[in-house]
Protein backbone atom coordinates (compact mmCIF):
# COMPACT_ATOMS: atom_id res chain seq x y z
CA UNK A 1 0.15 -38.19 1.33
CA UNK A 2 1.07 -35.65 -1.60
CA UNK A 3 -2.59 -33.71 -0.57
CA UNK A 4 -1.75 -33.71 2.49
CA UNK A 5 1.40 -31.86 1.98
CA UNK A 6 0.07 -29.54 -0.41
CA UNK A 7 -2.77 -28.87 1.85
CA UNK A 8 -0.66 -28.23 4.64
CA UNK A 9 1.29 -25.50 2.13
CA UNK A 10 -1.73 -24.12 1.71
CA UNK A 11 -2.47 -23.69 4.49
CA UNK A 12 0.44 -22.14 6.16
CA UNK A 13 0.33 -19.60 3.37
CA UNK A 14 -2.75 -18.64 4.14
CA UNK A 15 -1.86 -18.58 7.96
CA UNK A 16 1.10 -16.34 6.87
CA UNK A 17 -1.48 -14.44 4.61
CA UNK A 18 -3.57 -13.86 7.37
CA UNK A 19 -0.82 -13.04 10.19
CA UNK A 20 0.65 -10.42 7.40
CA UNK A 21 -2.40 -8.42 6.56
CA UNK A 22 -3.37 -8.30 10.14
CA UNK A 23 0.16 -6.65 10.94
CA UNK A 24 -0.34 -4.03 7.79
CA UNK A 25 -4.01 -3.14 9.26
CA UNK A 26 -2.85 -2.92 13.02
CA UNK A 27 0.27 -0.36 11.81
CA UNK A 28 -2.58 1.35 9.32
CA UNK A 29 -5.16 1.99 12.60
CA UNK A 30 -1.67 2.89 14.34
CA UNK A 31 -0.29 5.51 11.77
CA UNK A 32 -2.75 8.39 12.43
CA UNK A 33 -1.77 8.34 16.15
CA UNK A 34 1.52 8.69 15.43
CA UNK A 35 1.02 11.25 12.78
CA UNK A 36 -0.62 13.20 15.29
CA UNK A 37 2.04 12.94 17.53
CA UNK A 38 4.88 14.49 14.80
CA UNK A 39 2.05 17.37 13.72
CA UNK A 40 4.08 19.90 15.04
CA UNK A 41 6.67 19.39 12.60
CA UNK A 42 6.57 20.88 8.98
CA UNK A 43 4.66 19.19 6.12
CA UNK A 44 7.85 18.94 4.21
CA UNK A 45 9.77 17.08 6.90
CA UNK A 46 7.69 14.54 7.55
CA UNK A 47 7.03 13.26 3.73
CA UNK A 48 11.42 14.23 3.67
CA UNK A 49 11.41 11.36 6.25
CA UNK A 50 8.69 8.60 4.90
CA UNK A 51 10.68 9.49 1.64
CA UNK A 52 14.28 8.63 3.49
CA UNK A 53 13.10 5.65 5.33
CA UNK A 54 11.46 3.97 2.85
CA UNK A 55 14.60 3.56 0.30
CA UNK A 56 16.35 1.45 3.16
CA UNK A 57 12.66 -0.71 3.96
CA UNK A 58 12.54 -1.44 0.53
CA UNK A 59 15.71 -2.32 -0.45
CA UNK A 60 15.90 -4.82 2.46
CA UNK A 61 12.25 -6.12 1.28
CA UNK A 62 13.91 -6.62 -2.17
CA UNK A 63 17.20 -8.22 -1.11
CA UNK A 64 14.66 -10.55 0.93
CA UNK A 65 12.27 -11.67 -1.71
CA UNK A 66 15.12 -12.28 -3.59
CA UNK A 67 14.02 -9.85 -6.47
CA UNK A 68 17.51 -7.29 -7.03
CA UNK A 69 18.08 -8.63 -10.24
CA UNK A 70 13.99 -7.71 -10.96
CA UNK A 71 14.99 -4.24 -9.84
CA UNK A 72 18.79 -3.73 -11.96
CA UNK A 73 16.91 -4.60 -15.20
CA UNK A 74 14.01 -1.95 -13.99
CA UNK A 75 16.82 0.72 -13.68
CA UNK A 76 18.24 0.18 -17.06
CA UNK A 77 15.05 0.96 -18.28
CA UNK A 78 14.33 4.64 -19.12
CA UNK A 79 10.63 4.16 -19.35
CA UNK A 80 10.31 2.26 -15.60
CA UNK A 81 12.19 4.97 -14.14
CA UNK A 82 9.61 7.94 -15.98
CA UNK A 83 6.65 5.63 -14.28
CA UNK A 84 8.42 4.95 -11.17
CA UNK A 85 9.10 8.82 -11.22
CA UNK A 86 5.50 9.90 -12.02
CA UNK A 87 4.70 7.02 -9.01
CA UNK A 88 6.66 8.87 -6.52
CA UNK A 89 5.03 11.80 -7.35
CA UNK A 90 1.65 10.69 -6.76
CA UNK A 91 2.50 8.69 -3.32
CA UNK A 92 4.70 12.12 -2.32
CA UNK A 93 0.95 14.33 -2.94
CA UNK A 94 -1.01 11.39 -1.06
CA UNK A 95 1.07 11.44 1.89
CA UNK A 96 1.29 15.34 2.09
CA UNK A 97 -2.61 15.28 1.59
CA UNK A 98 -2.53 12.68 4.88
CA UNK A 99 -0.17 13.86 6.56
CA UNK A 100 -1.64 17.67 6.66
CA UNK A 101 -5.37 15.93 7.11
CA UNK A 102 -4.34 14.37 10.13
CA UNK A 103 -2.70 17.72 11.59
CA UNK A 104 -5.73 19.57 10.51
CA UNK A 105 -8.48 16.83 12.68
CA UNK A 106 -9.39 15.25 9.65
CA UNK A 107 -8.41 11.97 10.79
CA UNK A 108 -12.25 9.98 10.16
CA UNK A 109 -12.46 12.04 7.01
CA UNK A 110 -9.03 10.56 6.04
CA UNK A 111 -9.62 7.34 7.02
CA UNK A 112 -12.68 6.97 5.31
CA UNK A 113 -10.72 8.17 1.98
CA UNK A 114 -8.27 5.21 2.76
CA UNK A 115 -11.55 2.84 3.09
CA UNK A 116 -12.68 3.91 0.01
CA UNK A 117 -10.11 4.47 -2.27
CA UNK A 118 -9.53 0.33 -2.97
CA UNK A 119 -13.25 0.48 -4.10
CA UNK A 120 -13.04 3.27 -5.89
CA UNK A 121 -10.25 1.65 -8.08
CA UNK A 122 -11.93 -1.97 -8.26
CA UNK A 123 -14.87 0.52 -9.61
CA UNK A 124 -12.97 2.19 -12.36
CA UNK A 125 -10.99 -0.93 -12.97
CA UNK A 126 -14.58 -2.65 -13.94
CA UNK A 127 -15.99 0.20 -16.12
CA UNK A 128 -12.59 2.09 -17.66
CA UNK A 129 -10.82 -1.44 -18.09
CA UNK A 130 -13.46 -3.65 -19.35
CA UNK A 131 -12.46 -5.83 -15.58
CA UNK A 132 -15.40 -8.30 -15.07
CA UNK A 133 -16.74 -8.75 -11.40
CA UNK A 134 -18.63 -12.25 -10.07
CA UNK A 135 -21.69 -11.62 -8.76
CA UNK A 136 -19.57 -12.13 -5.03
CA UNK A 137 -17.33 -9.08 -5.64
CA UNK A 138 -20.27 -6.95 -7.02
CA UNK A 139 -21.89 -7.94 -3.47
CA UNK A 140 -18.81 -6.69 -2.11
CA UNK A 141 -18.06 -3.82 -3.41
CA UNK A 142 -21.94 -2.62 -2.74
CA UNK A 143 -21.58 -3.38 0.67
C-alpha cells in the first residue's frame, strides 16, 4: 500500500514534470514569432519591458514556492546581490543579442544558439569542472 502511494507521487510529479516542460518549450517555439511581431520597436524597449515584467513573474513564482524568506536573506547579502547583479547583466546582453537576431532574420541561427548553448555548458561543466558524464549522457550530448 505505502509503494503504491509513493509510486503514484511519483508519478504525478513526473506527469507535472512533463506537462511543465512541454508548456516552457511550446512558449520557447512561440517567442520568436512574437519577437518578430514587436521588431519595429527599439532594442532598448523591448529588453526595458522583459526587464519590467519579469520582477512581478518572479516575485509571484517566489511567493508561490513559498521561498520569500530564501530571497530576504539573499538581499542582506552584499555578495548575492554583486552575482545577482553581474547575472542581470549577462541575461540583459543575451536578450538584446536575441532580441536584435530575431529583427535582423536570424531566427534558425538563433535558435540553433539556444539548442546548443545547454550542451555547450554540460561540455565545459565536464572538462573546466572536473563533472563526470555516464556513458548515457556522453551518448547524449554527441548526438
Amino acid at each position: 500500500m505505502a509503494t503504491e502511494a509513493i509510486t503514484l507521487d511519483a508519478d504525478s510529479k513526473a506527469r507535472r514534470g512533463f506537462l511543465l516542460a512541454l508548456g516552457a518549450y511550446l512558449l520557447w517555439g512561440l517567442l520568436p514569432f512574437y519577437m518578430k511581431a514587436v521588431a519595429h520597436l527599439p532594442l532598448a524597449e523591448v529588453i526595458a519591458h522583459r526587464i519590467v515584467w519579469s520582477v512581478p513573474i518572479a516575485a509571484a513564482v517566489l511567493v508561490w514556492a513559498g521561498r520569500m524568506a530564501d530571497f530576504k536573506a539573499a538581499l542582506r547579502s552584499p555578495r548575492t546581490i554583486a552575482m545577482a547583479a553581474l547575472t542581470a547583466a549577462l541575461i540583459s546582453v543575451n536578450w538584446g543579442i536575441y532580441v536584435w537576431a530575431i529583427a535582423v532574420d536570424r531566427t534558425v541561427e538563433t535558435a540553433l544558439g539556444y539548442y546548443i548553448n545547454p550542451l555547450v555548458n554540460v561540455v565545459v561543466g565536464a572538462l573546466l569542472l572536473g563533472e563526470r558524464l555516464d556513458r548515457l549522457q556522453i551518448a547524449a550530448v554527441v548526438l
